[in-house]
Protein backbone atom coordinates (compact mmCIF):
# COMPACT_ATOMS: atom_id res chain seq x y z
CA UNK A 1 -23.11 26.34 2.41
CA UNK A 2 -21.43 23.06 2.30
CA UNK A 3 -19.79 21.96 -1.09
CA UNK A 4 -21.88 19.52 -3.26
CA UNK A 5 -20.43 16.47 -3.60
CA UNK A 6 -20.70 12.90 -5.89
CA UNK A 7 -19.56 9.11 -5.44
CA UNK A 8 -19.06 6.36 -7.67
CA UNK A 9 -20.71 3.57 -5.70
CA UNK A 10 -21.68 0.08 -5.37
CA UNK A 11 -25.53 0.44 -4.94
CA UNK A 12 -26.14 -3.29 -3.66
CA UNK A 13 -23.50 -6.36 -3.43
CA UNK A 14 -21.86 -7.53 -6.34
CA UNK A 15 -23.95 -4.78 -8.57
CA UNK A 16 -22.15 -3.59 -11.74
CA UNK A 17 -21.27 -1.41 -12.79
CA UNK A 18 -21.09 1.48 -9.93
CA UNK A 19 -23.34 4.41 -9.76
CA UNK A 20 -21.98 7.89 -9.68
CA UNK A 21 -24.62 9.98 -7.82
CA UNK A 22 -24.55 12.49 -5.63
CA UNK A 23 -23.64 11.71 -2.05
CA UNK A 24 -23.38 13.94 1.52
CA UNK A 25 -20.42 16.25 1.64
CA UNK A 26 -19.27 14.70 5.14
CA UNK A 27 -18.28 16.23 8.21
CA UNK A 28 -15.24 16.57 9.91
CA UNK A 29 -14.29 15.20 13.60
CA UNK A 30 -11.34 15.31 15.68
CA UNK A 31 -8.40 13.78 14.09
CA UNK A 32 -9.61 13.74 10.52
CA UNK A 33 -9.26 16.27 7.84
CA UNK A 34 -11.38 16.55 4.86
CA UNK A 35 -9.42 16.42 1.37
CA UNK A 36 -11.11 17.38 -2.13
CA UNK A 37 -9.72 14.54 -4.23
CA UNK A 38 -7.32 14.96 -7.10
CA UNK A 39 -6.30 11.51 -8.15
CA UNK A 40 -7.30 7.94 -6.63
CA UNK A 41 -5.65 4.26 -7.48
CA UNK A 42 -7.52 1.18 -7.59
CA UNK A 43 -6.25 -2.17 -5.70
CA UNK A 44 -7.55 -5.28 -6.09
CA UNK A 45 -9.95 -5.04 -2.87
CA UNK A 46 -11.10 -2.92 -4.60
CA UNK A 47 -12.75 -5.96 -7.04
CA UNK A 48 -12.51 -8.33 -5.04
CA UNK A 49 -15.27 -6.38 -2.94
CA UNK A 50 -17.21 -6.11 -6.21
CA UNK A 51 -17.00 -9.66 -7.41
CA UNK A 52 -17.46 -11.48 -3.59
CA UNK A 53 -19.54 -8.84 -1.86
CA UNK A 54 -21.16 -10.08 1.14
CA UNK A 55 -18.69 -13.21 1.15
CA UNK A 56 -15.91 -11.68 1.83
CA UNK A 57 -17.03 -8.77 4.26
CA UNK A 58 -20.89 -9.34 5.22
CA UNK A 59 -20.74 -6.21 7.41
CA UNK A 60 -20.62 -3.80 5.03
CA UNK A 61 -23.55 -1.15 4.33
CA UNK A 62 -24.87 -0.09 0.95
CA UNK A 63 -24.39 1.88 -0.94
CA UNK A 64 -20.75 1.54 -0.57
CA UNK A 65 -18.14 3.74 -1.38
CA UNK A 66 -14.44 2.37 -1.96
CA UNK A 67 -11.34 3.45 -2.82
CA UNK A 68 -7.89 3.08 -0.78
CA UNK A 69 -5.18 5.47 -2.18
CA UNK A 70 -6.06 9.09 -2.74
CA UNK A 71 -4.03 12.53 -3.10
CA UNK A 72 -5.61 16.12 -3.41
CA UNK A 73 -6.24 19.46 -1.37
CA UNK A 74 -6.87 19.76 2.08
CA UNK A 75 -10.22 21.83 2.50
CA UNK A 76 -10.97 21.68 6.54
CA UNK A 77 -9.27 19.94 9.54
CA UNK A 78 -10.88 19.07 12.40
CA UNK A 79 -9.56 19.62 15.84
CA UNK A 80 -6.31 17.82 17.42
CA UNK A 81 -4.70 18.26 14.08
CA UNK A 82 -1.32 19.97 13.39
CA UNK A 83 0.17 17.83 10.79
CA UNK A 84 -1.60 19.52 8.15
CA UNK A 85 -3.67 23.17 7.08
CA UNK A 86 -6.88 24.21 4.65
CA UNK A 87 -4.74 24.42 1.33
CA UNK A 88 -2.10 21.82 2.08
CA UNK A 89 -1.80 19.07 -1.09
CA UNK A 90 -1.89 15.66 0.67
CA UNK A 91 -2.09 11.98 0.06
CA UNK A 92 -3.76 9.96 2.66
CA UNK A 93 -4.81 5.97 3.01
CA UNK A 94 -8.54 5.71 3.30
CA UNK A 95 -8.75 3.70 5.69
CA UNK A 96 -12.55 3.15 6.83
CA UNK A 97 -15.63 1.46 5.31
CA UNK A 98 -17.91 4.22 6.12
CA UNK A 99 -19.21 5.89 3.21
CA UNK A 100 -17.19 9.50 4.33
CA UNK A 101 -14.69 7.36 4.09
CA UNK A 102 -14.15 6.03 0.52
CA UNK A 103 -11.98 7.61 -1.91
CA UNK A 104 -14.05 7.33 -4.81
CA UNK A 105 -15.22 10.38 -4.14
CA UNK A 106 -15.23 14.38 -4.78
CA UNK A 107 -14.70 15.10 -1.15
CA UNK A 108 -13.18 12.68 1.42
CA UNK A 109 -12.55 12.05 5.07
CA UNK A 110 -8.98 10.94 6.16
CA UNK A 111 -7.61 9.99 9.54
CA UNK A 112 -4.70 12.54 10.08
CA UNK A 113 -2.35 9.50 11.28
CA UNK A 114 -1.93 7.94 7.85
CA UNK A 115 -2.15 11.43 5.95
CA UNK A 116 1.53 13.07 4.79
CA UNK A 117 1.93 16.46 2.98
CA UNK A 118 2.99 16.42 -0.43
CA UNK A 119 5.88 18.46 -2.63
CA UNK A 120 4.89 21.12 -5.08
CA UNK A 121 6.91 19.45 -7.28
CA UNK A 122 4.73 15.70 -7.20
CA UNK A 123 1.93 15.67 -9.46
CA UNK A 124 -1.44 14.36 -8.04
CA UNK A 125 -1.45 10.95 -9.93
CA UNK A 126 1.87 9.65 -8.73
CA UNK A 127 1.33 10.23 -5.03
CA UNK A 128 -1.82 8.34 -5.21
CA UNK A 129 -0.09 5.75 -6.02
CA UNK A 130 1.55 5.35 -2.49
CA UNK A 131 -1.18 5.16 0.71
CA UNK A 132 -2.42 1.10 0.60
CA UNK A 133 0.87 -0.19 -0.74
CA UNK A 134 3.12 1.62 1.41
CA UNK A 135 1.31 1.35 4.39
CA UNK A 136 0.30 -2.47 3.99
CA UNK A 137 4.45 -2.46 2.88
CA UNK A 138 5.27 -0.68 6.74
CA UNK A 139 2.44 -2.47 8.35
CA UNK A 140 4.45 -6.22 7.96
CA UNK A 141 8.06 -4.71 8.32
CA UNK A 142 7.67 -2.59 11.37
CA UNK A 143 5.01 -3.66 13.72
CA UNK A 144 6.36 -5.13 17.07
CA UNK A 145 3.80 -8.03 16.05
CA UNK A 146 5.10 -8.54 12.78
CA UNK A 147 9.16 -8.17 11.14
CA UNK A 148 9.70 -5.10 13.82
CA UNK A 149 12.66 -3.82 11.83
CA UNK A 150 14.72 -0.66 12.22
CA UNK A 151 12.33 2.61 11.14
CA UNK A 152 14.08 4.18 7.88
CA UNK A 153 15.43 7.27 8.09
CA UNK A 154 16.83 9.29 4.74
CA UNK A 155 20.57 8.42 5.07
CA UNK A 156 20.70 4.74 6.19
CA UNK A 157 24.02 2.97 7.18
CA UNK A 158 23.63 -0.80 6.50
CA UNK A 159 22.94 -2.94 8.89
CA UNK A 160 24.85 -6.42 7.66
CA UNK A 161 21.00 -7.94 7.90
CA UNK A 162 19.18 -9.32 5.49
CA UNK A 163 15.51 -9.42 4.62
CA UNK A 164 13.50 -11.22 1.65
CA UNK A 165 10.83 -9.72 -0.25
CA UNK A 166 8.69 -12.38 -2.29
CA UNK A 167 6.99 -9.96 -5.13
CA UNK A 168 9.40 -7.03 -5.69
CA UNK A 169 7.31 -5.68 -8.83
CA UNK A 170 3.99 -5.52 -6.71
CA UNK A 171 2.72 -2.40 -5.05
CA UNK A 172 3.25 -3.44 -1.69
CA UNK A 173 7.05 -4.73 -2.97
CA UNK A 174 8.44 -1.60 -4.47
CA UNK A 175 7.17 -0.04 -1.33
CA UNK A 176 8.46 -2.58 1.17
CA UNK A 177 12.19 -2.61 -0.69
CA UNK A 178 12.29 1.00 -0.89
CA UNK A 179 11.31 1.01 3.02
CA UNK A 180 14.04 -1.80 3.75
CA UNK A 181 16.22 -0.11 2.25
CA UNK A 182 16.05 3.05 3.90
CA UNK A 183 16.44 0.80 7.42
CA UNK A 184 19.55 -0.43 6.32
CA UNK A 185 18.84 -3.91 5.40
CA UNK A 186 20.20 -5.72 2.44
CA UNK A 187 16.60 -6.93 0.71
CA UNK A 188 16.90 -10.18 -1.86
CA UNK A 189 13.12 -10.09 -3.80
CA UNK A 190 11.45 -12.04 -6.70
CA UNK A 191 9.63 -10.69 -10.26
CA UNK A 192 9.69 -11.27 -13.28
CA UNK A 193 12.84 -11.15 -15.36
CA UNK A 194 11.50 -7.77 -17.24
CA UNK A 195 10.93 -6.26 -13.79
CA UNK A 196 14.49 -7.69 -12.68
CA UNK A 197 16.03 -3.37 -13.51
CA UNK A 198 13.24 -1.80 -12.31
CA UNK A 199 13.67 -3.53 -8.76
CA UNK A 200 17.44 -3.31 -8.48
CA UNK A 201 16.25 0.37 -9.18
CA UNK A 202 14.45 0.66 -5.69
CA UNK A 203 17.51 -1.09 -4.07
CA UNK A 204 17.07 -4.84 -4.23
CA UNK A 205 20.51 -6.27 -4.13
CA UNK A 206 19.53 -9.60 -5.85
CA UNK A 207 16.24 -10.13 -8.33
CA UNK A 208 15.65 -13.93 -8.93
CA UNK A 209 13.00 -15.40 -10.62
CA UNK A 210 10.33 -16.27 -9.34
CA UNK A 211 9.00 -19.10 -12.03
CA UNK A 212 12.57 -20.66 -11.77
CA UNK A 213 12.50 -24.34 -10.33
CA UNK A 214 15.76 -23.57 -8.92
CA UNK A 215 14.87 -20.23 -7.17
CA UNK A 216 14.92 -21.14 -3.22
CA UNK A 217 18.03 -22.33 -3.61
CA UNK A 218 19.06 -19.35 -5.48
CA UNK A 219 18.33 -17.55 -2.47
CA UNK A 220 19.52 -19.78 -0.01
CA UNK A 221 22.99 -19.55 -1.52
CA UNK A 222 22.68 -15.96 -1.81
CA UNK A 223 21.50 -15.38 1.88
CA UNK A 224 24.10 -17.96 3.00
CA UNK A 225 26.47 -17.34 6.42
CA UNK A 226 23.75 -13.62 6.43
CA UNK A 227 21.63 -12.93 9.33
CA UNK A 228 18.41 -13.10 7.89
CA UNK A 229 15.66 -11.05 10.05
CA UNK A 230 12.85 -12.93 8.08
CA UNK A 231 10.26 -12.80 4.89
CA UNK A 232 7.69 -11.09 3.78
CA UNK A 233 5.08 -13.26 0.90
CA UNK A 234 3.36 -10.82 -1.10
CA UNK A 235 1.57 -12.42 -4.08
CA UNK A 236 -1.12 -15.57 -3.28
CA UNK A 237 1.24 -18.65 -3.42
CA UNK A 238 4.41 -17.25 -2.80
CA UNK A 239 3.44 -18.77 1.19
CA UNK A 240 4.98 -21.75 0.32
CA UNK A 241 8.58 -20.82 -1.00
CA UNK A 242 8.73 -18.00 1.39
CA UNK A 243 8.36 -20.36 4.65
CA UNK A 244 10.89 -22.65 3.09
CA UNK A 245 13.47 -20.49 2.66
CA UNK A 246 12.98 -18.61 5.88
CA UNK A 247 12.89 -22.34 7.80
CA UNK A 248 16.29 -22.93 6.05
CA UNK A 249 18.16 -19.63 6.71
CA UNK A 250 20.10 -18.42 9.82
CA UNK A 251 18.00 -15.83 11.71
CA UNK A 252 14.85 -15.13 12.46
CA UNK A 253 11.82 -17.31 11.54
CA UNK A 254 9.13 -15.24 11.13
CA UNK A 255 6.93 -14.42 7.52
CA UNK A 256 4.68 -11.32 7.10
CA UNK A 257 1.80 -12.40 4.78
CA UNK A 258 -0.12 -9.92 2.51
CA UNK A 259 -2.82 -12.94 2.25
CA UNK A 260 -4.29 -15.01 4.55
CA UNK A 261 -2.10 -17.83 6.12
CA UNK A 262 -2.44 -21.06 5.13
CA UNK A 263 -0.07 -24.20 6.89
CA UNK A 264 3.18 -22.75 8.05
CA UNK A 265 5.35 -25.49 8.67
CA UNK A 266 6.46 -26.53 12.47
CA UNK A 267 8.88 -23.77 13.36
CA UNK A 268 7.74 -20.88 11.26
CA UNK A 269 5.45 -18.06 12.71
CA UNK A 270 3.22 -16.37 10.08
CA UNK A 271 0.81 -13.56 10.28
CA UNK A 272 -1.30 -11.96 7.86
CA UNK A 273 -1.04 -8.15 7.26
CA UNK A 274 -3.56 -5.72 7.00
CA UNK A 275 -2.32 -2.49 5.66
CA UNK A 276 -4.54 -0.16 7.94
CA UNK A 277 -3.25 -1.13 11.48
CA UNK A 278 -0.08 1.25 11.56
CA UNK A 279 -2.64 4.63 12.45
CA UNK A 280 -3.06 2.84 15.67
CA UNK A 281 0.38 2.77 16.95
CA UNK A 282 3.78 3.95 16.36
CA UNK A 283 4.33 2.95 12.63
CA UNK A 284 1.91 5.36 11.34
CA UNK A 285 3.83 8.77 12.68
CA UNK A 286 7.09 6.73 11.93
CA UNK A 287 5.93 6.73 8.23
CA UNK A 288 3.29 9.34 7.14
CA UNK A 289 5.42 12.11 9.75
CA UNK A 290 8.99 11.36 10.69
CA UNK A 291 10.19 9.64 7.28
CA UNK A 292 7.79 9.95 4.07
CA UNK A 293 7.24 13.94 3.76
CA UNK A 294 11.21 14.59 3.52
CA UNK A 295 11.90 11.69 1.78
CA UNK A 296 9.36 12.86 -1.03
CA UNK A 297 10.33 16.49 -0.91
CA UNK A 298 14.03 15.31 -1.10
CA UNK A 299 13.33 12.94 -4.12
CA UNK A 300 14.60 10.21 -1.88
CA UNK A 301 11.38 8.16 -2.64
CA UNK A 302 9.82 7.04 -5.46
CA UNK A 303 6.20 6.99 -5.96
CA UNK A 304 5.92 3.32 -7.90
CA UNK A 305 4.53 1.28 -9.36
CA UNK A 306 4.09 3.94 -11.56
CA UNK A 307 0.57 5.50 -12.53
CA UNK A 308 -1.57 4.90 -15.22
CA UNK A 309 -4.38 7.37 -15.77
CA UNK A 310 -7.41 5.15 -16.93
CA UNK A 311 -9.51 8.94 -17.20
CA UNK A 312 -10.69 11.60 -15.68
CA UNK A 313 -13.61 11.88 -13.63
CA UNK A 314 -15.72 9.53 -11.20
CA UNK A 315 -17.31 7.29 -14.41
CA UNK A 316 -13.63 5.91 -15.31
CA UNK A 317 -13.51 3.90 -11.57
CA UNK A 318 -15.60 1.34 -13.59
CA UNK A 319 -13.44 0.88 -16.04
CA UNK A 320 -10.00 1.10 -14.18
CA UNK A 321 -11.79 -1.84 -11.52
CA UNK A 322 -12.41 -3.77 -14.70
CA UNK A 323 -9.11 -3.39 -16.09
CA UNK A 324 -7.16 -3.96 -13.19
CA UNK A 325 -9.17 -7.62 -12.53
CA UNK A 326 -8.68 -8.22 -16.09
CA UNK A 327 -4.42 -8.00 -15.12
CA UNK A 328 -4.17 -4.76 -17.09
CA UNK A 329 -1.52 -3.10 -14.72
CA UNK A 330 1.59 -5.10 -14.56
CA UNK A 331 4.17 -2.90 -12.68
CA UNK A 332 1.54 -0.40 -12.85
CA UNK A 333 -1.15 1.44 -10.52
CA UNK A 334 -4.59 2.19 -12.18
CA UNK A 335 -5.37 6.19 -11.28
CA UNK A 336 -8.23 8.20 -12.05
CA UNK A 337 -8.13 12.03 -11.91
CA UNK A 338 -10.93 14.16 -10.56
């Protein structure tokens, strides 16, 4: 007899608060696994799907279940996989808009490409902090498409290149300097000055900020006589800057864009990012498989921003949704235990 199983969901578009109710315990098919959930993160899809609904994605079916970044216990794998076993602890990227597919749930269905095992030594919270940030992080540096940078590997030998990182303090920056890093790259980022420790912490070689009238040219003279293999612009607005300082360096000019891509000046490509694309081609194993699970178990990761554990059980996704629209996570990830 299957497991009984519950969802906080979004009944109708734009409805608030979510419903927790009981929903099917899903079913497994080749390629997925099914993982009882431990901790999840909120991300600001997340409300952005609550507050826009149908106007930002009219496809999607109701009731909806959401929820990105999850960690727990693998209970069944379906055929073709290897990667993992029943029993394994896991964190995974949700990565579809089917309702088996949301992490806001007791029991959840994850493609086995953007799933990596776990140390015993990682508590549940912390590694849900990782799936949507890293992967929308490897998505923009590695694709062919996109930056197409050296894959990292735990003891990297620097490369003389140098990449910039608009957002350091962000999810998706503290995962994309961390992952630069661990190419070889040299990576000059942006935050806030009481972030400025915290991303020198992950590697960043130079923090500027990124309110300062004088901050392109800030980076320009840091960046100055490098090879500069391009940007990525992780924050809404940070476009602008970004393109200007990539137009003005020596290298490449390309920007990765965690937002949609508005005017690139004559000479600049730009493309925007979407964080789920790397289980369809060789970023994903090059991540969740060849790099993440050794760099994790050798403490040559860190799992940041770091979490924040709004409560425990399904009712607190309400409230951590709320509180991250309201801005209540600076440098932080919103988690809710199960």
């Amino acid at each position: 007899m299957a497991p009984s199983n519950k969802a906080a969901k979004l009944s109708e578009p734009r409805a608030h608060p979510m419903v927790v109710e009981s929903t099917p315990y899903p079913t497994v098919a080749a390629g997925e696994i099914i993982v009882k959930v431990a901790a999840t993160a909120v991300n600001p899809m997340d409300w952005y799907i609550q507050l826009l609904g149908e106007k930002l994605f009219s496809w999607l079916q109701y009731p909806y279940v959401g929820g990105s970044d999850v960690a727990g216990d693998v209970v069944e794998v379906g055929p073709n996989v290897t990667k993992v076993k029943v029993g394994d602890r896991v964190l995974g990227l949700a990565a579809g808009f089917a309702p088996k597919n949301g992490g806001f749930q007791e029991y959840v269905v994850l493609e086995a490409a953007v799933v990596a095992p776990i140390p015993a030594h990682l508590p549940y919270a912390d590694a849900a902090v990782l799936p949507l940030g890293l992967s929308t992080a490897a998505c923009g540096l590695y694709q062919k498409d996109f930056l197409g940078l050296d894959f990292p590997t735990l003891n990297p030998k620097p490369n003389g290149k140098v990449v910039l990182i608009w957002a350091g303090a962000s999810s998706v920056g503290t995962n994309a300097i961390q992952l630069a890093v661990a190419s070889g790259y040299e990576v000059i980022t942006t935050s806030s000055p009481p972030n400025f420790g915290h991303c020198k912490s992950l590697g960043a070689s130079h923090v500027f900020d990124y309110k300062s009238s004088t901050v392109v040219q800030d980076v320009l003279d840091v960046i100055k006589g490098k090879e500069c293999v391009g940007g990525y612009a992780i924050q809404p607005g940070s476009d602008k800057p970004v393109f200007e300082i990539i137009s003005k360096a020596e290298g490449r000019k390309f920007v990765a864009c965690a937002m949609q891509v508005q005017d690139p000046p004559a000479g600049i490509e730009a493309k925007m990012v979407f964080g789920s694309t790397l289980k369809e081609n060789e970023v994903g194993p090059a991540i969740y498989d060849h790099f993440l699970p050794a760099a994790l178990a050798q403490k040559k990761y860190q799992c940041v921003p770091k979490p924040v554990i709004v409560g425990h059980g399904l009712e607190h996704i309400q409230t951590a949704v709320d509180k991250g629209k309201s801005g209540g996570a600076s440098c932080q990830k919103l988690v809710v235990t199960l």
